[in-house]
N, C-alpha and C. Protein backbone atom coordinates (compact mmCIF):
# COMPACT_ATOMS: atom_id res chain seq x y z
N UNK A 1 0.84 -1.17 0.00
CA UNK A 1 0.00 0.00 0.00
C UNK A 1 0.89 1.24 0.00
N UNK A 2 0.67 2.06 -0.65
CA UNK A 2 1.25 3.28 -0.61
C UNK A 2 1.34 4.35 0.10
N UNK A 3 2.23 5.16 0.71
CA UNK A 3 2.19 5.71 1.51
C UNK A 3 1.18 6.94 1.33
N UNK A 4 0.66 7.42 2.58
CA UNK A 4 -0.50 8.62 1.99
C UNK A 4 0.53 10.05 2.03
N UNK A 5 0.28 10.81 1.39
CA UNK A 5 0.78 12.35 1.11
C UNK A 5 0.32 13.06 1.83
N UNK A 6 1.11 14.27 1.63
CA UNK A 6 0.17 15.41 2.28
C UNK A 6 -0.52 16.35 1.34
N UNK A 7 -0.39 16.01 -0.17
CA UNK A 7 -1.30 16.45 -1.30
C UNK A 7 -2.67 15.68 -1.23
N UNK A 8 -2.86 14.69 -0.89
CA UNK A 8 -3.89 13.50 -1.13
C UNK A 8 -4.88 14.38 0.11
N UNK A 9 -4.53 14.48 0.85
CA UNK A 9 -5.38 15.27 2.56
C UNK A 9 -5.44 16.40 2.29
N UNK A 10 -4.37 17.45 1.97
CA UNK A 10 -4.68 18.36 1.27
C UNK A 10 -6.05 18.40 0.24
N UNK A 11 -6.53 17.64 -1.08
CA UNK A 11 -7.41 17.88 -1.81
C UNK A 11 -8.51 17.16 -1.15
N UNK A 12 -8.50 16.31 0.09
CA UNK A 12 -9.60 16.21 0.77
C UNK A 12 -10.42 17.45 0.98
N UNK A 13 -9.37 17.98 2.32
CA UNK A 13 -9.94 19.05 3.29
C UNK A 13 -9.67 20.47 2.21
N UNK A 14 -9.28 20.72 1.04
CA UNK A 14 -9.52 21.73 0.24
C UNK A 14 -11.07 21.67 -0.42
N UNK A 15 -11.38 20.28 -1.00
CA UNK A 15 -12.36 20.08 -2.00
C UNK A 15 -13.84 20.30 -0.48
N UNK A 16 -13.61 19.38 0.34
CA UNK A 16 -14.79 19.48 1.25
C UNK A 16 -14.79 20.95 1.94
N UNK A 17 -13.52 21.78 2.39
CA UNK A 17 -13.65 23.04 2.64
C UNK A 17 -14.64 23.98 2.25
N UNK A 18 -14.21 23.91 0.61
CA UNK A 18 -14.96 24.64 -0.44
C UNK A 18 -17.03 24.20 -0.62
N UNK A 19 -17.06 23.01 -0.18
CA UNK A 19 -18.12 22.66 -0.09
C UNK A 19 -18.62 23.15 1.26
N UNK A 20 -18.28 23.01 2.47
CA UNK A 20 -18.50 23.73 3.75
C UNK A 20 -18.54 24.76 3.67
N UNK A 21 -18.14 25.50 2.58
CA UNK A 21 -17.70 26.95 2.64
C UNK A 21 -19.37 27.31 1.78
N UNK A 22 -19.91 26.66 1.08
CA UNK A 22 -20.98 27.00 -0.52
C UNK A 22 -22.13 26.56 0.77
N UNK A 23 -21.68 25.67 2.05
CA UNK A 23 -23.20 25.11 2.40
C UNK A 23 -23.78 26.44 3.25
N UNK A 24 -22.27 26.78 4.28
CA UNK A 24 -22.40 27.85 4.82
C UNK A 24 -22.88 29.40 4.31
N UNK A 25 -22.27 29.43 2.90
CA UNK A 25 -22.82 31.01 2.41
C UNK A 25 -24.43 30.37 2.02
N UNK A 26 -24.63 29.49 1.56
CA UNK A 26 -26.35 29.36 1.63
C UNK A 26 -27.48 29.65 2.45
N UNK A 27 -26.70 29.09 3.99
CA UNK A 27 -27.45 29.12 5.31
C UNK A 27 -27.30 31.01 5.52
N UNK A 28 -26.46 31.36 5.02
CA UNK A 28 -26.85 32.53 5.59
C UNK A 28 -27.53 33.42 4.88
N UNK A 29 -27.25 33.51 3.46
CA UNK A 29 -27.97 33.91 2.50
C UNK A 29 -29.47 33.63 2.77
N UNK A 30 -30.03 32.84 3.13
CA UNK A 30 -31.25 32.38 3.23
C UNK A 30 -32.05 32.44 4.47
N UNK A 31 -31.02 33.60 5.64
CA UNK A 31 -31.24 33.82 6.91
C UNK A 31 -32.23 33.30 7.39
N UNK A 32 -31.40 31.83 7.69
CA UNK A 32 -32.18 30.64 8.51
C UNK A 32 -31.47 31.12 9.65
N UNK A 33 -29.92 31.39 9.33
CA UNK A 33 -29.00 32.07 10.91
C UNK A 33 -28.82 33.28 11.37
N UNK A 34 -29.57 33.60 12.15
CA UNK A 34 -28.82 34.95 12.40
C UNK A 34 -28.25 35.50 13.91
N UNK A 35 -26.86 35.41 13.37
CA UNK A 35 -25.81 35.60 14.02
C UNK A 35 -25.74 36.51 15.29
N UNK A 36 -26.65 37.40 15.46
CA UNK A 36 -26.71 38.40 16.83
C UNK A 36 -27.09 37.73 18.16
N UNK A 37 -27.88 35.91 17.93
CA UNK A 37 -28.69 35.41 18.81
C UNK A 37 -27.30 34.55 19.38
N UNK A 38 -27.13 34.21 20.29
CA UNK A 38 -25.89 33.55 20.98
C UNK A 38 -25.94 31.93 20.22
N UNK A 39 -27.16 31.81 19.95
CA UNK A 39 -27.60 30.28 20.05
C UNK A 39 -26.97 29.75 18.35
N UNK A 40 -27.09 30.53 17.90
CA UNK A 40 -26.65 30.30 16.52
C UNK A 40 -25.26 30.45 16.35
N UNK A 41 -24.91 31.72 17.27
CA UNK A 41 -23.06 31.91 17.23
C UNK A 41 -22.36 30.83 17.66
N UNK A 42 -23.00 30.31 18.52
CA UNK A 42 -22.26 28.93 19.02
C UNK A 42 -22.13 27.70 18.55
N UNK A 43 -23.54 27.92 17.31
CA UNK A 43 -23.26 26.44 16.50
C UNK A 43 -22.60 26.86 15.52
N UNK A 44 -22.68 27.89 14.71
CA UNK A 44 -21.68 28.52 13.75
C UNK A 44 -20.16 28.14 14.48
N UNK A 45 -20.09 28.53 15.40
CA UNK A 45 -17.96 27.96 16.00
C UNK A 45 -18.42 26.68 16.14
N UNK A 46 -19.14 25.67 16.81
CA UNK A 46 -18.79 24.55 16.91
C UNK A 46 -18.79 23.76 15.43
N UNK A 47 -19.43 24.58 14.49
CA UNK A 47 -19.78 23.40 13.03
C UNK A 47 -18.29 23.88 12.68
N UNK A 48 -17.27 24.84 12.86
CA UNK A 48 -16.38 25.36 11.84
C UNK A 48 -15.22 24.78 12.97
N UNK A 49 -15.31 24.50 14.59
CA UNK A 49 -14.48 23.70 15.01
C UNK A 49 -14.30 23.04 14.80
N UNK A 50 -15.24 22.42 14.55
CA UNK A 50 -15.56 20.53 14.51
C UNK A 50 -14.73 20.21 13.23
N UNK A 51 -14.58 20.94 11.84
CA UNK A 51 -14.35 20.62 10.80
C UNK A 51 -12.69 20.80 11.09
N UNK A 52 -12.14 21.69 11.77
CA UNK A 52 -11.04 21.55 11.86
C UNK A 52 -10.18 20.62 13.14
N UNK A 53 -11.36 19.93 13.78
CA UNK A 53 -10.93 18.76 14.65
C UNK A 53 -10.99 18.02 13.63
N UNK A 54 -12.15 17.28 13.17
CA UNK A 54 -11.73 16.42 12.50
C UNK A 54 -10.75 16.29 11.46
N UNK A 55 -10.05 17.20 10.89
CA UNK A 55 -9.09 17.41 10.01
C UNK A 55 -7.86 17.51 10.79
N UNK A 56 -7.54 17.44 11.78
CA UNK A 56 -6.36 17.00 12.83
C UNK A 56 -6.85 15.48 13.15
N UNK A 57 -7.91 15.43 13.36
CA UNK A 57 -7.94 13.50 13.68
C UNK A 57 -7.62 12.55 12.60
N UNK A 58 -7.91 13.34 11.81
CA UNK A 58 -8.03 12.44 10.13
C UNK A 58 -6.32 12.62 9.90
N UNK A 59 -6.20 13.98 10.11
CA UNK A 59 -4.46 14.26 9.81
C UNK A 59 -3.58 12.49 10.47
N UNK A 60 -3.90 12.77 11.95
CA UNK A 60 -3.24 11.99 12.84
C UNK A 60 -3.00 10.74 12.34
N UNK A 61 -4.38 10.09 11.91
CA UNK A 61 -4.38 8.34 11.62
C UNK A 61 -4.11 8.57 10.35
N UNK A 62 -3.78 9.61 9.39
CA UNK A 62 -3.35 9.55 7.80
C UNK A 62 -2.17 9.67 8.29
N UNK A 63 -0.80 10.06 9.15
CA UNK A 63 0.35 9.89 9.20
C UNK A 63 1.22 9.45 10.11
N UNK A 64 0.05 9.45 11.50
CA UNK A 64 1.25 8.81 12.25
C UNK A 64 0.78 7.76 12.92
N UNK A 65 -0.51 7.14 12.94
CA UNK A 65 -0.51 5.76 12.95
C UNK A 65 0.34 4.97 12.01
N UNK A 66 0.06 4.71 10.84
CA UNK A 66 0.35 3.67 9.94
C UNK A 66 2.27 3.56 10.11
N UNK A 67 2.73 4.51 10.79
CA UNK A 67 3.98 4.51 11.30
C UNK A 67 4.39 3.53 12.51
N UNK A 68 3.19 3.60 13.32
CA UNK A 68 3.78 2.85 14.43
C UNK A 68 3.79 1.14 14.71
């Protein structure tokens, strides 16, 4: 099996970014969210945390498991 890159994770979290990025300008465009209410600010950071946890978890077992 071949080793994974850091281009290959790269066009993951670029291609799904860009899609997170088109779902997000929709939701707001279509002010289902609006941002002044706490309740929404907080899922707005946790949906845009979350994407960059999981892109450190995914990082982790794409390079330094398959090492050990």
């Amino acid at each position: 099996m071949p080793t994974p890159t850091i281009l290959s994770l790269l066009y993951q979290y670029i291609v799904g970014g860009i899609l997170f990025l088109i779902g997000m300008i929709l939701v707001f465009k279509s002010d289902v969210v609006d941002l002044r209410l706490r309740k929404y600010r907080t899922q707005v950071i946790w949906l845009i945390v979350g994407y960059f946890i999981y892109l450190a978890i995914h990082s982790f077992f794409f390079f330094v498991v398959p090492r050990l």
